[in-house]
N, C-alpha and C. Protein backbone atom coordinates (compact mmCIF):
# COMPACT_ATOMS: atom_id res chain seq x y z
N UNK A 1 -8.57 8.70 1.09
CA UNK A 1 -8.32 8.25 -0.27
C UNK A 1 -7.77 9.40 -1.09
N UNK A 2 -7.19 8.80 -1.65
CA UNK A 2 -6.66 10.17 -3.04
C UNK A 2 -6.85 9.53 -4.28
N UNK A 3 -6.91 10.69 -5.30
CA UNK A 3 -7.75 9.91 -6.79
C UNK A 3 -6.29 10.59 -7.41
N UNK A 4 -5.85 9.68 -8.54
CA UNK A 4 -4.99 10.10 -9.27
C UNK A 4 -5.05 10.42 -10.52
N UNK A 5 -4.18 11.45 -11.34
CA UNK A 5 -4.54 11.87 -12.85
C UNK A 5 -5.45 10.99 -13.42
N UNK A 6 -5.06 9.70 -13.17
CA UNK A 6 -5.94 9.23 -14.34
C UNK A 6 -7.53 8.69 -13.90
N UNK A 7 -7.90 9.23 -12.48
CA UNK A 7 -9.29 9.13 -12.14
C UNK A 7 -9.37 7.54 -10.91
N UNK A 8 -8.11 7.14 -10.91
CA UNK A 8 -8.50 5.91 -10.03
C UNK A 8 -8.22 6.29 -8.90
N UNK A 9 -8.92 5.75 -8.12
CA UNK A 9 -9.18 5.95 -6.31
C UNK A 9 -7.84 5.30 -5.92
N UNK A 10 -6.97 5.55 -5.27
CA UNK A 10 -6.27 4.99 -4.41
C UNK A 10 -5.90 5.08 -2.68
N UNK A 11 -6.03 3.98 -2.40
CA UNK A 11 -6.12 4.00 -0.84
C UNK A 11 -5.09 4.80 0.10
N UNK A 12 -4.72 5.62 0.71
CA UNK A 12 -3.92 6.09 1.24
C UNK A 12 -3.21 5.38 2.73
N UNK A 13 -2.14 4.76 2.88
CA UNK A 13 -1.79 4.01 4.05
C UNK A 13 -1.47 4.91 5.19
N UNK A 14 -1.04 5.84 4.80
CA UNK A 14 -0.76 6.86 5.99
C UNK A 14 -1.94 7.07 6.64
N UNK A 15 -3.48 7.17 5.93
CA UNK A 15 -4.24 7.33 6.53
C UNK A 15 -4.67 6.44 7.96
N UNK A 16 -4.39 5.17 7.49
CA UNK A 16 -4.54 3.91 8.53
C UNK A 16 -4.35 4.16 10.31
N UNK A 17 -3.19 5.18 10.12
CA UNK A 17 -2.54 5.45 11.46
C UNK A 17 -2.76 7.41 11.83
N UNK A 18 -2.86 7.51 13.25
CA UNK A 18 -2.56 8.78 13.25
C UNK A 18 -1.25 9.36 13.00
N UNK A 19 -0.92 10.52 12.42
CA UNK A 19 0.48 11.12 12.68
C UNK A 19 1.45 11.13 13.52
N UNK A 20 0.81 10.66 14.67
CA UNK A 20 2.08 10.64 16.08
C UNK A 20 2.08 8.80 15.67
N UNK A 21 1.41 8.01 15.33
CA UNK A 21 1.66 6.91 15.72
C UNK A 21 2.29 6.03 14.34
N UNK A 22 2.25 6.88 12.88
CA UNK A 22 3.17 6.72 11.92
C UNK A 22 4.04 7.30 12.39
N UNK A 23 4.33 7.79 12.98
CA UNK A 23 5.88 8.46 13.42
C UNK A 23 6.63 7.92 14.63
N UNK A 24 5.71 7.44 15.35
CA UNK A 24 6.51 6.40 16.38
C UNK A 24 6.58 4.94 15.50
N UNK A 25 6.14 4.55 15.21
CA UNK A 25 6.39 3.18 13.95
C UNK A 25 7.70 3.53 12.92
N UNK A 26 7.74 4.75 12.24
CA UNK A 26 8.86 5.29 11.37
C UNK A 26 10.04 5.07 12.31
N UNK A 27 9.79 5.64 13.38
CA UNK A 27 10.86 5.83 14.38
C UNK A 27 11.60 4.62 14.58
N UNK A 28 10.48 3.53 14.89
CA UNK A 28 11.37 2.05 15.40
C UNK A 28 12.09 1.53 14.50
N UNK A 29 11.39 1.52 12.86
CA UNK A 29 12.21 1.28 11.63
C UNK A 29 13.81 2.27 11.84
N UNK A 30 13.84 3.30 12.24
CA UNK A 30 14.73 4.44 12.39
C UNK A 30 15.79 3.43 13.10
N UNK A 31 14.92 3.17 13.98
CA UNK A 31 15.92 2.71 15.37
C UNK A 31 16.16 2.08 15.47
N UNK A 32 16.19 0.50 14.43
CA UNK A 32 17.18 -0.63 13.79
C UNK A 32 17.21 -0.60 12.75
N UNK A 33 17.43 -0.04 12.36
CA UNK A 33 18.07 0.38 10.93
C UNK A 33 18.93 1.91 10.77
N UNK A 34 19.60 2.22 12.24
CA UNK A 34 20.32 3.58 11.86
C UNK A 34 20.61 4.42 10.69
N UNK A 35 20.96 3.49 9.55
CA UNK A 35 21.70 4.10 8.37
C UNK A 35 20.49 4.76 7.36
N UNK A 36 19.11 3.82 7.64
CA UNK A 36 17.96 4.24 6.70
C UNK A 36 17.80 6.17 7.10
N UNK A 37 17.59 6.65 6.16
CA UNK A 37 16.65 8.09 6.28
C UNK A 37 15.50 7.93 6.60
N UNK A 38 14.89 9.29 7.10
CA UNK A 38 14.33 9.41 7.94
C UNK A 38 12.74 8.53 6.52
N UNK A 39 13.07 9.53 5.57
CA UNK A 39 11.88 9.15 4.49
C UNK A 39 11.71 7.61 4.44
N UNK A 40 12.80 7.11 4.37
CA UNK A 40 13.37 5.49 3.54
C UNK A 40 12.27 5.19 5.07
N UNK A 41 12.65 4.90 6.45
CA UNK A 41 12.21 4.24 7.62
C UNK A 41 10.22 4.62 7.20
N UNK A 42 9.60 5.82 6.77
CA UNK A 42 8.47 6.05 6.72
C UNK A 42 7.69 5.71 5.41
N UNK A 43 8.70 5.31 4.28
CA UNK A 43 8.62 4.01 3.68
C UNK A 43 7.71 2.98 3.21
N UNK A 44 9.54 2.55 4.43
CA UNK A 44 9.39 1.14 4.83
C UNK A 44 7.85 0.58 5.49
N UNK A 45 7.31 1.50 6.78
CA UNK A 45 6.07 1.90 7.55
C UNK A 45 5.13 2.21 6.50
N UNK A 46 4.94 2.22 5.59
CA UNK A 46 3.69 2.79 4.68
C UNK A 46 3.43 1.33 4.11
N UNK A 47 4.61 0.80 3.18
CA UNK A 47 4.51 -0.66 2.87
C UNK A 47 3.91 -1.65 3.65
N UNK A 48 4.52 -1.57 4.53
CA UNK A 48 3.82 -2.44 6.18
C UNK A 48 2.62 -2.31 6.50
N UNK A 49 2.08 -1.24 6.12
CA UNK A 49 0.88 -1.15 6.39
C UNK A 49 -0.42 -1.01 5.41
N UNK A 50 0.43 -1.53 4.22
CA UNK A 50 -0.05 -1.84 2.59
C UNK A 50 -0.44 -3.48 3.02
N UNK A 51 0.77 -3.92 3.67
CA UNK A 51 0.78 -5.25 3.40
C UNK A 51 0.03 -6.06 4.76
N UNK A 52 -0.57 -5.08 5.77
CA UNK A 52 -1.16 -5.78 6.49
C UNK A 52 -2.48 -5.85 6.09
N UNK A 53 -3.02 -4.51 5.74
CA UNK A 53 -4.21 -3.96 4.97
C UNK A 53 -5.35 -5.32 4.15
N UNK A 54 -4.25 -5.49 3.15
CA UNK A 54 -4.23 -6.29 2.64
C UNK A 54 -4.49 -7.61 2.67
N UNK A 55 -3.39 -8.03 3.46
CA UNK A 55 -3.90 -9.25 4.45
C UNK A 55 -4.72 -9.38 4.80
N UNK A 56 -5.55 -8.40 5.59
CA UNK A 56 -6.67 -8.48 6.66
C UNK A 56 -7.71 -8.59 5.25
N UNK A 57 -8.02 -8.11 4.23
CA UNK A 57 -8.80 -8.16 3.62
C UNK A 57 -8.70 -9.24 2.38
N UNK A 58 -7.55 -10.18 2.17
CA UNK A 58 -7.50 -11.15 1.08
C UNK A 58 -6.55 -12.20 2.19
N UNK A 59 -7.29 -12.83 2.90
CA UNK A 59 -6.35 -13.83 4.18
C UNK A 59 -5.55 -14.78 3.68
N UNK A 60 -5.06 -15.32 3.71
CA UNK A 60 -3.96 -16.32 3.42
C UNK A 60 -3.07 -15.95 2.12
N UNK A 61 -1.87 -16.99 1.52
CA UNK A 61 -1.02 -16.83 0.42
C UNK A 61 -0.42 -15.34 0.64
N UNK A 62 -0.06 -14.56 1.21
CA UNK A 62 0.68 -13.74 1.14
C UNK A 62 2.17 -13.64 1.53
N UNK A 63 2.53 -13.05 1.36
CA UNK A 63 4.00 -12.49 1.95
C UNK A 63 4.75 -11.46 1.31
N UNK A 64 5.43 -10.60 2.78
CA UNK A 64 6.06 -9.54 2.42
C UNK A 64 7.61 -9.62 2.16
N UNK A 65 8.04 -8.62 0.97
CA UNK A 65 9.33 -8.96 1.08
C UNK A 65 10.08 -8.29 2.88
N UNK A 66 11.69 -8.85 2.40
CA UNK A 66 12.30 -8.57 3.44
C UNK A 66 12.09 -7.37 4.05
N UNK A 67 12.72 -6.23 2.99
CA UNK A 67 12.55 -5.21 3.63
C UNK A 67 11.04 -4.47 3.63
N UNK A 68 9.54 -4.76 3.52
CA UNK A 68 8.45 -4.44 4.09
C UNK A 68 8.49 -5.18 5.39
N UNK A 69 8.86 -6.09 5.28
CA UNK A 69 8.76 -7.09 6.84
C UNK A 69 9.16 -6.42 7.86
N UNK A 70 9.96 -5.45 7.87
CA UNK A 70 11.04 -4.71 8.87
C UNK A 70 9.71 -3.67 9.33
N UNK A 71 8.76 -3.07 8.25
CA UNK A 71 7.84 -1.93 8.66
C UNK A 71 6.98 -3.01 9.49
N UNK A 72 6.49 -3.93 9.18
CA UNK A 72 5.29 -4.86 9.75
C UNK A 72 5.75 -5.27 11.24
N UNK A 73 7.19 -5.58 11.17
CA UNK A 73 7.76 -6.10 12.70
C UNK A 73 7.70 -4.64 13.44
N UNK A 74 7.99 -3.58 12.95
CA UNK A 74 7.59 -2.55 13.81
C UNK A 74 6.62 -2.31 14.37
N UNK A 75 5.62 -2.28 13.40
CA UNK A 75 3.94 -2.15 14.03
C UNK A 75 3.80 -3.03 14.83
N UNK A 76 4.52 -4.58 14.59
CA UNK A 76 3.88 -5.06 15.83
C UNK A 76 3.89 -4.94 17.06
N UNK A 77 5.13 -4.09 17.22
CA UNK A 77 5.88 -3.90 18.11
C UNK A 77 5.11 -2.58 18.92
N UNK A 78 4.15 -1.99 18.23
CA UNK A 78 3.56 -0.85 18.78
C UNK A 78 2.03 -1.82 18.93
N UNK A 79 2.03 -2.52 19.55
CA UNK A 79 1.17 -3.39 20.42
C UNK A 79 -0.67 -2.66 20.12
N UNK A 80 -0.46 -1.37 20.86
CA UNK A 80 -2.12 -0.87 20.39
C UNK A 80 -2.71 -0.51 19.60
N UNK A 81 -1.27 -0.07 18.82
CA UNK A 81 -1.84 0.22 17.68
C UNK A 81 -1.23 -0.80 16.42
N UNK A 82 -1.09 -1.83 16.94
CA UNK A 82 -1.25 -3.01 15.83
C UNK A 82 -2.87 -3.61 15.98
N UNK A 83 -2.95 -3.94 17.17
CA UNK A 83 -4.34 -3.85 17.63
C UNK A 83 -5.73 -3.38 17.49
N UNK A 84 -5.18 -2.10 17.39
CA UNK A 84 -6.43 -1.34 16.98
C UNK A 84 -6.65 -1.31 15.48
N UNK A 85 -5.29 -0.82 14.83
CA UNK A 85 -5.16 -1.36 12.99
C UNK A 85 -6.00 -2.53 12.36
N UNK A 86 -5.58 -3.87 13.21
CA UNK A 86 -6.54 -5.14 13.06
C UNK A 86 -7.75 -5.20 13.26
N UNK A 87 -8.19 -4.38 14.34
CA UNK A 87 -9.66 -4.43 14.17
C UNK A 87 -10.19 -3.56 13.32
N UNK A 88 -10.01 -2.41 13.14
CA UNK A 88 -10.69 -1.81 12.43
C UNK A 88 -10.65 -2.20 10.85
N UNK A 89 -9.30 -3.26 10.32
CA UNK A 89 -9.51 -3.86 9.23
C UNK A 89 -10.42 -5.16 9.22
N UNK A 90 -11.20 -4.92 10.32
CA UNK A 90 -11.63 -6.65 10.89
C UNK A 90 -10.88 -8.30 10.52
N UNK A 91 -9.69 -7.86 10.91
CA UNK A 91 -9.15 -9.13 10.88
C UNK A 91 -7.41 -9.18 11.37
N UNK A 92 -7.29 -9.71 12.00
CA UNK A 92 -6.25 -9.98 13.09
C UNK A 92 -5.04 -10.49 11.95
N UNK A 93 -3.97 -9.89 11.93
CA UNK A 93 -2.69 -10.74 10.86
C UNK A 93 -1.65 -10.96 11.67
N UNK A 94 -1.67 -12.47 12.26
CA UNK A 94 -0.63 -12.94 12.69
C UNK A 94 0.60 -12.91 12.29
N UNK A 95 1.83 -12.99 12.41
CA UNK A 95 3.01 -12.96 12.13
C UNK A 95 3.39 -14.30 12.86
N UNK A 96 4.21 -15.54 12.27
CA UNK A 96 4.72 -16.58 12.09
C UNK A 96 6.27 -16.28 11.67
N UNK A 97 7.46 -16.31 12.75
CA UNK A 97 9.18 -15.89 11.81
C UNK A 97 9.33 -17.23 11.58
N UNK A 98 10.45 -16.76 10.48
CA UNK A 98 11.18 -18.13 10.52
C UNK A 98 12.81 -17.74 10.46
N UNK A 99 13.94 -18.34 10.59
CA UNK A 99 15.05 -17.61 9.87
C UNK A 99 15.42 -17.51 8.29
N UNK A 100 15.85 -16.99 7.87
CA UNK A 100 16.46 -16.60 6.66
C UNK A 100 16.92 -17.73 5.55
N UNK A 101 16.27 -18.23 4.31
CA UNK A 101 16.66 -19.23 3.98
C UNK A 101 16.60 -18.72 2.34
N UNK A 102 17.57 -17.86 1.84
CA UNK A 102 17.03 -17.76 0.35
C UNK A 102 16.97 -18.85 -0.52
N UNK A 103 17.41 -20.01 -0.29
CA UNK A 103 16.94 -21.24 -1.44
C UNK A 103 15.29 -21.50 -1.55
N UNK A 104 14.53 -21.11 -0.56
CA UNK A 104 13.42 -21.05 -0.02
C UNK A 104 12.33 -20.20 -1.32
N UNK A 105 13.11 -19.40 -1.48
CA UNK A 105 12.94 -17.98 -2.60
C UNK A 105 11.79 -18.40 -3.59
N UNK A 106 10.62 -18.15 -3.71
CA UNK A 106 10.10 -18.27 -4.77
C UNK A 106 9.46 -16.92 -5.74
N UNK A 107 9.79 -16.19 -6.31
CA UNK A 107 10.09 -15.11 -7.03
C UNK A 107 8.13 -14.65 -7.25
N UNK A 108 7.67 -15.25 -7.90
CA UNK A 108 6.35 -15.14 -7.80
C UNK A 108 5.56 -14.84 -6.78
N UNK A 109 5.68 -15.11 -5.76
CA UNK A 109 5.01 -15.09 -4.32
C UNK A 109 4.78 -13.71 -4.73
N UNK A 110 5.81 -12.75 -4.39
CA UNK A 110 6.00 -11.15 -4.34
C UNK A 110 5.07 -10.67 -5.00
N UNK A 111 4.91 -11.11 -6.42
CA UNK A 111 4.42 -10.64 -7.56
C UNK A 111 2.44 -11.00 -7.20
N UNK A 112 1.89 -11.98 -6.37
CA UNK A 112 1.42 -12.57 -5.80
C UNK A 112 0.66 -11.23 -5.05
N UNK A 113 1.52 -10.95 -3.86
CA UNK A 113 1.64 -10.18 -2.81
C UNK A 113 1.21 -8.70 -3.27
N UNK A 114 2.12 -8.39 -4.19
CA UNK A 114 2.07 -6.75 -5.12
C UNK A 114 0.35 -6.91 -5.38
N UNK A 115 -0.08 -7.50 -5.85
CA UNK A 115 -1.57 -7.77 -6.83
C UNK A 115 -2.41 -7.81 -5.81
N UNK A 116 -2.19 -8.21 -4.64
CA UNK A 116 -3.29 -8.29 -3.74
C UNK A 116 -3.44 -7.09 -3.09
N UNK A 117 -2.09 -6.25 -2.84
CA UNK A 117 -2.36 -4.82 -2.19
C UNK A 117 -2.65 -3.82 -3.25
N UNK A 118 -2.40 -4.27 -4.39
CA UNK A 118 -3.08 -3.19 -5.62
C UNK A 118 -4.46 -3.50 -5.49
N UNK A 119 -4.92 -4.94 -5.59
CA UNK A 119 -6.95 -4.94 -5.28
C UNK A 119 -6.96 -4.37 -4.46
N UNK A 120 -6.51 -4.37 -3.08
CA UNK A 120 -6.75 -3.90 -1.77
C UNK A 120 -6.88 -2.51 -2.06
N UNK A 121 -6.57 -1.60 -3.25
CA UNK A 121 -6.64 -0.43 -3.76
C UNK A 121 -5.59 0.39 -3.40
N UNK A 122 -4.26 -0.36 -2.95
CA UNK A 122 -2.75 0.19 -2.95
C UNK A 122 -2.10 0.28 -3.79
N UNK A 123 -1.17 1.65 -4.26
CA UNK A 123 -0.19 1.64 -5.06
C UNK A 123 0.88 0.92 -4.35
N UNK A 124 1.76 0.24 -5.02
CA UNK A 124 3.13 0.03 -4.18
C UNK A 124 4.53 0.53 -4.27
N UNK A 125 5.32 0.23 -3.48
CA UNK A 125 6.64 1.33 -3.80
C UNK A 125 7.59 0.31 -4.35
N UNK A 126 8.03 -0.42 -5.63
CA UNK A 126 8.58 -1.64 -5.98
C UNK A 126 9.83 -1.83 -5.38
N UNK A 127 10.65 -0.22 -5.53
CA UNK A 127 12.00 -0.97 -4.82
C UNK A 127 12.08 -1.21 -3.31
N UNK A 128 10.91 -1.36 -2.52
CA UNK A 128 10.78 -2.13 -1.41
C UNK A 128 10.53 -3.78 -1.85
N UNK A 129 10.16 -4.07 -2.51
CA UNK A 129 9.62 -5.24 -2.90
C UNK A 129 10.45 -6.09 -3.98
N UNK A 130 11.50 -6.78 -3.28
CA UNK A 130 12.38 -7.29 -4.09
C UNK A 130 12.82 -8.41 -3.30
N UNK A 131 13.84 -9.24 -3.67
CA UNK A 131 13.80 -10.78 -3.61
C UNK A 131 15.00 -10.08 -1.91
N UNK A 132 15.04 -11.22 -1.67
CA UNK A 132 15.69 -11.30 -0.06
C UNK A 132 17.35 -11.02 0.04
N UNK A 133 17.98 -11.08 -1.09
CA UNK A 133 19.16 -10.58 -1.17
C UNK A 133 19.16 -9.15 -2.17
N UNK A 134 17.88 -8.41 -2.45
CA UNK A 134 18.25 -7.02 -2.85
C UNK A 134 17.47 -6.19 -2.01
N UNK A 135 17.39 -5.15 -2.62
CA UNK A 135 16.45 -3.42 -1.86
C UNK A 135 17.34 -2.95 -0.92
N UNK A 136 16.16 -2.26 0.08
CA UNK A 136 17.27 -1.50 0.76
C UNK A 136 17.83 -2.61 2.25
N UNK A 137 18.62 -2.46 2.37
CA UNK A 137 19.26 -3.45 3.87
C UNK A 137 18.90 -2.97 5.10
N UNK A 138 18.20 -3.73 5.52
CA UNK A 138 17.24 -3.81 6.78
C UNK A 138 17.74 -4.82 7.83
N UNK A 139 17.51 -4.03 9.16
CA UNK A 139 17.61 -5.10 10.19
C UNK A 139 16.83 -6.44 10.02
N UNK A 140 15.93 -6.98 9.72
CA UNK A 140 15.53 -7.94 9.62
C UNK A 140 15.71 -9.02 9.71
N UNK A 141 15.71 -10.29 10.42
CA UNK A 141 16.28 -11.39 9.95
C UNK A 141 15.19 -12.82 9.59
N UNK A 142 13.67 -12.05 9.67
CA UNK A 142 12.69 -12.95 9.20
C UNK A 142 12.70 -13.27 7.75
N UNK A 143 12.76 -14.43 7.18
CA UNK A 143 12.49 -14.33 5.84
C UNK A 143 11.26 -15.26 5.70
N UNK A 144 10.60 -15.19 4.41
CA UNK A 144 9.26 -15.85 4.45
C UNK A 144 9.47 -16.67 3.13
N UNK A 145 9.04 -17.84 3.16
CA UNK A 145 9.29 -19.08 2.44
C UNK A 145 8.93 -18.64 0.98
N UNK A 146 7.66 -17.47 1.03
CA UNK A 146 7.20 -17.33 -0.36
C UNK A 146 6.66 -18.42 -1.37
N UNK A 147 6.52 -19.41 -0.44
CA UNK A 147 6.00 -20.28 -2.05
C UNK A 147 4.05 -19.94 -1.94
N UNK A 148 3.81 -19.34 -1.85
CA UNK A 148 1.83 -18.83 -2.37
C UNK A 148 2.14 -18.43 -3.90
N UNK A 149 2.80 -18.29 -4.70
CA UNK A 149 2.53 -17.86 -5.80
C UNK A 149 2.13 -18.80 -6.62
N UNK A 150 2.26 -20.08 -6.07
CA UNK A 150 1.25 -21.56 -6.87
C UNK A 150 -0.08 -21.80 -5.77
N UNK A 151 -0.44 -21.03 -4.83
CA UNK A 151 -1.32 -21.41 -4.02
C UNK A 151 -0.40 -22.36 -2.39
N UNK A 152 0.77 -22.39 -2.77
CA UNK A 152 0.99 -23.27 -1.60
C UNK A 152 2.04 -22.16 -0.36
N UNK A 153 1.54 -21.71 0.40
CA UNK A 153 2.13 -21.33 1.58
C UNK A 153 3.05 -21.32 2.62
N UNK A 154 2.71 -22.89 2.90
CA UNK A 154 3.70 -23.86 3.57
C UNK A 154 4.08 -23.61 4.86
N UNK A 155 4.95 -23.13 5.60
CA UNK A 155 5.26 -22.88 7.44
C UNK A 155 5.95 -21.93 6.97
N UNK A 156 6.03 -21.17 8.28
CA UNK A 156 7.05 -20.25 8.26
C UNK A 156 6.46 -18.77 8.70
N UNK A 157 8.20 -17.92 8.34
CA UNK A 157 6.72 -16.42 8.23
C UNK A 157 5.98 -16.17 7.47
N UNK A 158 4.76 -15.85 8.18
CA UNK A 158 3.90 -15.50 7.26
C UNK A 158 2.75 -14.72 7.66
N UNK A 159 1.47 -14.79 6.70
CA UNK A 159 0.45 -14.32 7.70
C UNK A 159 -0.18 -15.28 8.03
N UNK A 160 -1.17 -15.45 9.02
CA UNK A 160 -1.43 -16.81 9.85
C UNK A 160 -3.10 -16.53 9.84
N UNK A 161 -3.78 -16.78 9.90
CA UNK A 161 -5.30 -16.12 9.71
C UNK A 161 -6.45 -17.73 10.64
N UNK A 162 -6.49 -17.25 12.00
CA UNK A 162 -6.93 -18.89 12.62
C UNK A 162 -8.75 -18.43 12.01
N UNK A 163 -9.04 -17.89 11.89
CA UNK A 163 -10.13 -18.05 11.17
C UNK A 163 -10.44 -18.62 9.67
C-alpha cells in the first residue's frame, strides 16, 4: 500500500504481481501492441490488474474499457499467474469476448467501473479509460456491451462470476 499527501491509503497494483511476472505481462501488452512504450504496455498491465482486483472483490456489473481489456487479455494469457492472482483475491474473473460493437456503448458503465476500483482502494489512470473509439490504440478486438451502469449487464464480454 502507499498513503498519499493527503493521508488516504491507496492500494498498489504492481504489488499484486512479482516483478518478473509484471514484466512478462508488460511484455505481452509490448508484443501486440508494438508501437505502445515500454511505460504505456506497463500501464496498460497495472489497469488490468485494477480491474480484475476489483472484480474479484465487487462481482458482477463491471467492465473494462478497450484499452484496459488489452492488460486483462494479457494476464490471462499468463495462465499461473492469472491463477494464482484469482485466488489469492478469492475469486475467479472469468472473461466472456464478444466482437466490437460501439452502438453497444453505454458511457456510464465506465464511470460504473472507475468507482468500483476506487472502493476497491485504486487510483485510476483515466486516459486508459475511455469510450471504445478513443485512448491509446490497442490490439484488442474484445469490446464489452457496457450496459451495468443501470444495473443491467447483459451477454458479452465481461466478467462472468458462476458463483
Amino acid at each position: 500500500m502507499t498513503t498519499t499527501t493527503t493521508g488516504h491509503v491507496t492500494r498498489n497494483a504492481r504489488a499484486l504481481l512479482t516483478e518478473d511476472e509484471l514484466e512478462g505481462v508488460a511484455a505481452t501488452v509490448a508484443s501486440n501492441n508494438p508501437d505502445l512504450s515500454h511505460r504505456d504496455a506497463e500501464r496498460i498491465t497495472e489497469e488490468g490488474l485494477k480491474f480484475v482486483a476489483a472484480a474479484a472483490q465487487f462481482p458482477g456489473n463491471m467492465r473494462p474499457s478497450r484499452t484496459v481489456d488489452e492488460g486483462w487479455h494479457a494476464l490471462i494469457l499468463h495462465t499461473t499467474v492469472y491463477a494464482r492472482l484469482c485466488t489469492e483475491l478469492g475469486r475467479f474473473v472469468h472473461h466472456v469476448p464478444e466482437l466490437p460493437d460501439p452502438s453497444r456503448y453505454t458511457p456510464g458503465a465506465l464511470d460504473h467501473t472507475m468507482e468500483r476500483i476506487r472502493a476497491a482502494g485504486f487510483d485510476i489512470d483515466p486516459e486508459l479509460w475511455t469510450g471504445p473509439l478513443d485512448g491509446l490504440p490497442v490490439a484488442a478486438t474484445c469490446q464489452h456491451d457496457n450496459q451495468c451502469g443501470d444495473g443491467n449487464c447483459g451477454t458479452g464480454c465481461r466478467v462472468d462470476h458462476p458463483n
